[in-house]
N, C-alpha and C. Protein backbone atom coordinates (compact mmCIF):
# COMPACT_ATOMS: atom_id res chain seq x y z
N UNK A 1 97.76 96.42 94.28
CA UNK A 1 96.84 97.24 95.05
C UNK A 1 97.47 98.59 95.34
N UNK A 2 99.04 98.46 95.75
CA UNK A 2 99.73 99.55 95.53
C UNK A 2 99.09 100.58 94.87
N UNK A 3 99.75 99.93 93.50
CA UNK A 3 99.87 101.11 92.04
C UNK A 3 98.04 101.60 91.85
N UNK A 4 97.25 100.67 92.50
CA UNK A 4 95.73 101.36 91.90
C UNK A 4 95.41 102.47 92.78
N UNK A 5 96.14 102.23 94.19
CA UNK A 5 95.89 103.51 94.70
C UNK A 5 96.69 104.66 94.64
N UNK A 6 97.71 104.42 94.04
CA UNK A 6 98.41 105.83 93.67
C UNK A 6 98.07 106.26 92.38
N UNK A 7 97.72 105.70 91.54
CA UNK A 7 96.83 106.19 90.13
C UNK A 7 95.77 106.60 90.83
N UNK A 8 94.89 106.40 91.56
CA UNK A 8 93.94 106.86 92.11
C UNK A 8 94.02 108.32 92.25
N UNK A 9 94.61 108.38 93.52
CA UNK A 9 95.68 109.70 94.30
C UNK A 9 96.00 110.76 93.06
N UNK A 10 96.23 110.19 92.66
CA UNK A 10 97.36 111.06 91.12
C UNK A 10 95.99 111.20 90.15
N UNK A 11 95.01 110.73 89.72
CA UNK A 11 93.59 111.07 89.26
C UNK A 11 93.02 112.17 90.16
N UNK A 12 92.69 112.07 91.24
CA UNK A 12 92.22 112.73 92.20
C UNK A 12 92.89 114.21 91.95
N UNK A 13 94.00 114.30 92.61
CA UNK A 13 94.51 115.58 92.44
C UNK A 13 94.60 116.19 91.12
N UNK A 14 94.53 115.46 89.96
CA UNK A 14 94.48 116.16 88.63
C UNK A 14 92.85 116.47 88.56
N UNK A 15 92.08 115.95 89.06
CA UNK A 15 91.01 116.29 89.15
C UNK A 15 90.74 117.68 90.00
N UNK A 16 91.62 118.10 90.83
CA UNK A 16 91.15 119.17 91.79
C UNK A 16 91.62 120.11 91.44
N UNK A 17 92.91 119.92 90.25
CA UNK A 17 93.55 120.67 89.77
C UNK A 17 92.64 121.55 88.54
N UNK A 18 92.05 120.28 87.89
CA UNK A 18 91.00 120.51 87.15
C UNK A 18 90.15 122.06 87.50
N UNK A 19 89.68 121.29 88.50
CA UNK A 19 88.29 122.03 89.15
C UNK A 19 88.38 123.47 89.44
N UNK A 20 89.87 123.59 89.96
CA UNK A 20 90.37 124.73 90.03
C UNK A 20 90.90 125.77 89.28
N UNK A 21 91.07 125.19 87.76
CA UNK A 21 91.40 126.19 87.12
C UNK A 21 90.86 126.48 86.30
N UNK A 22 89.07 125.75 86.45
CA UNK A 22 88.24 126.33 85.55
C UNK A 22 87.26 127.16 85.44
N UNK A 23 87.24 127.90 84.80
CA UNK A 23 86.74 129.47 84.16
C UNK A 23 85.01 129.27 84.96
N UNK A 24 84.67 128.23 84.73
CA UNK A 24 82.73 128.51 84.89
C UNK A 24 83.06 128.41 86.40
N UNK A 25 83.57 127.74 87.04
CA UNK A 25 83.60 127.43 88.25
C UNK A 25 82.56 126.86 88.82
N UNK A 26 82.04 125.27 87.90
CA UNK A 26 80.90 125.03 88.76
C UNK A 26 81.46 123.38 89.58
N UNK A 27 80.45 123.64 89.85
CA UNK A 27 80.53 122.69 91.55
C UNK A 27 80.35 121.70 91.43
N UNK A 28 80.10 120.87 90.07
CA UNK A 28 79.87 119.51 89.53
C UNK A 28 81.62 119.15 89.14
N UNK A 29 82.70 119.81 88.95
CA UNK A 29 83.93 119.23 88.83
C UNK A 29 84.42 119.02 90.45
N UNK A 30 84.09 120.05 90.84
CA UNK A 30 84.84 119.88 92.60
C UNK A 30 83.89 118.65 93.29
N UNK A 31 82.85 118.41 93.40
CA UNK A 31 82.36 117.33 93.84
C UNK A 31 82.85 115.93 93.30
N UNK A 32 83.00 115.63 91.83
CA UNK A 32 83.62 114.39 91.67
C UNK A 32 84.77 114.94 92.39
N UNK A 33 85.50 115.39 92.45
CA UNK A 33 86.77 115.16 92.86
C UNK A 33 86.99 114.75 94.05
N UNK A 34 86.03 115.35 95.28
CA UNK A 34 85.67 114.94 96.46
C UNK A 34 85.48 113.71 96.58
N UNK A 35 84.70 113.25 95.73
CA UNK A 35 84.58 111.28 95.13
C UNK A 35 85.73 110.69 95.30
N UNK A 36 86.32 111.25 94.19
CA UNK A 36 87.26 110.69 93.87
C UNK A 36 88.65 110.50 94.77
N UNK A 37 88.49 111.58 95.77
CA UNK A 37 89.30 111.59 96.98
C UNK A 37 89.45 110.57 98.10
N UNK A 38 87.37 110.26 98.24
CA UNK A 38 87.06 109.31 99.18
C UNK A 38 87.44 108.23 98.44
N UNK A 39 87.18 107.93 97.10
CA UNK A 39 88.08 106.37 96.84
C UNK A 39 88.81 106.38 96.81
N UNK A 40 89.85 107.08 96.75
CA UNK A 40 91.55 106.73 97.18
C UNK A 40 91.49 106.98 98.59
N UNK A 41 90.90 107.37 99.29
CA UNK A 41 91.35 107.40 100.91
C UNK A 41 91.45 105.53 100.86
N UNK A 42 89.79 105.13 100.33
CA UNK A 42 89.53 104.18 100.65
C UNK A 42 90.24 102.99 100.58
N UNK A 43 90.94 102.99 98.69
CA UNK A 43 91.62 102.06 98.62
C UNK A 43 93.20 102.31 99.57
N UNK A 44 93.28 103.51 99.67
CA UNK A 44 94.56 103.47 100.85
C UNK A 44 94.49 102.69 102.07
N UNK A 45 93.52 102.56 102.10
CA UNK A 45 93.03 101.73 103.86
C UNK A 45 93.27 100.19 103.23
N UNK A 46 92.60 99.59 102.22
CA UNK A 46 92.82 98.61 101.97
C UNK A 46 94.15 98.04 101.73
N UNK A 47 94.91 99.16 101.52
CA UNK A 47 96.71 98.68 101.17
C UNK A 47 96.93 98.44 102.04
N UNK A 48 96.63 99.38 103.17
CA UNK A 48 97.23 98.94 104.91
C UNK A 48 96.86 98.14 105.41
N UNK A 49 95.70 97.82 105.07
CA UNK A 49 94.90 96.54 105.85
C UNK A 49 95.50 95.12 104.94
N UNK A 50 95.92 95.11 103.57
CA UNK A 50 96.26 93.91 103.17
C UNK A 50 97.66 93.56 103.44
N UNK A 51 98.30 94.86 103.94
CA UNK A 51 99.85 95.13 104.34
C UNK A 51 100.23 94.33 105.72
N UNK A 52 99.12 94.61 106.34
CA UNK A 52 99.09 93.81 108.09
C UNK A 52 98.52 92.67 107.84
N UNK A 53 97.80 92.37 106.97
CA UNK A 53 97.21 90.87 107.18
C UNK A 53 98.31 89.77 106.57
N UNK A 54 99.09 90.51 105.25
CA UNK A 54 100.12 89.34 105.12
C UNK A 54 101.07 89.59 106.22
N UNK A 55 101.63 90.81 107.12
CA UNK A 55 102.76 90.71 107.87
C UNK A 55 102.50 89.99 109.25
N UNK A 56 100.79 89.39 109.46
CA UNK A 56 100.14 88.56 110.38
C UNK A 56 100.81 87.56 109.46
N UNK A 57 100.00 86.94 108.67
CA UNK A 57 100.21 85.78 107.90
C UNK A 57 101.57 85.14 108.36
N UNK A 58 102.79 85.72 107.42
CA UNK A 58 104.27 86.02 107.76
C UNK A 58 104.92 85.13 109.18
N UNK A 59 104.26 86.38 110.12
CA UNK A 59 104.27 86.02 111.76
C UNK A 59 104.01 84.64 111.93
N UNK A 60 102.50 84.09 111.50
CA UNK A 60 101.72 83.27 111.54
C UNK A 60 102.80 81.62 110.91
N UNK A 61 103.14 81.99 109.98
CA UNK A 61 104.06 80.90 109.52
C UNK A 61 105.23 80.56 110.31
N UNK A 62 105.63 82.01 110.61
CA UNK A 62 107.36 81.28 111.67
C UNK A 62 107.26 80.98 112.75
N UNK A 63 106.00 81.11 113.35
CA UNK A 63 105.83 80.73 114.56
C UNK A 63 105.49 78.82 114.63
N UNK A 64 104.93 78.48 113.44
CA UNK A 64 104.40 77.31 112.82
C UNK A 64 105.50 76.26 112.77
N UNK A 65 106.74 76.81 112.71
CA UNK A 65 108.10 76.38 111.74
C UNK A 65 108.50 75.94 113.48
């Protein structure tokens, strides 16, 4: 889940990079990219959120023991 959101991230910004250095300058490259921003925010949330649920889990076991 890591690595899909930093390929994400790393798509994204080549995308804005894109957007930016092109000649027509239209507004259909900068909008995906905006997309493409909100799904890596998104899957970033999910790393953190699957990051705390196993370090619950974790907790959850040694307390068990």
């Amino acid at each position: 889940m890591f690595w899909c959101a930093v390929v994400i991230t790393v798509c994204a910004l080549g995308m804005m990079i894109a957007a930016m250095n092109d000649k027509n300058r239209n507004s259909a490259g900068a909008g995906a990219a905006g997309v493409e921003f909100g799904v890596a925010a998104m899957t970033w949330m999910q790393v953190f959120k699957c990051e705390s649920d196993l370090r619950l889990l974790k907790l959850v076991d040694k307390l068990k023991k």
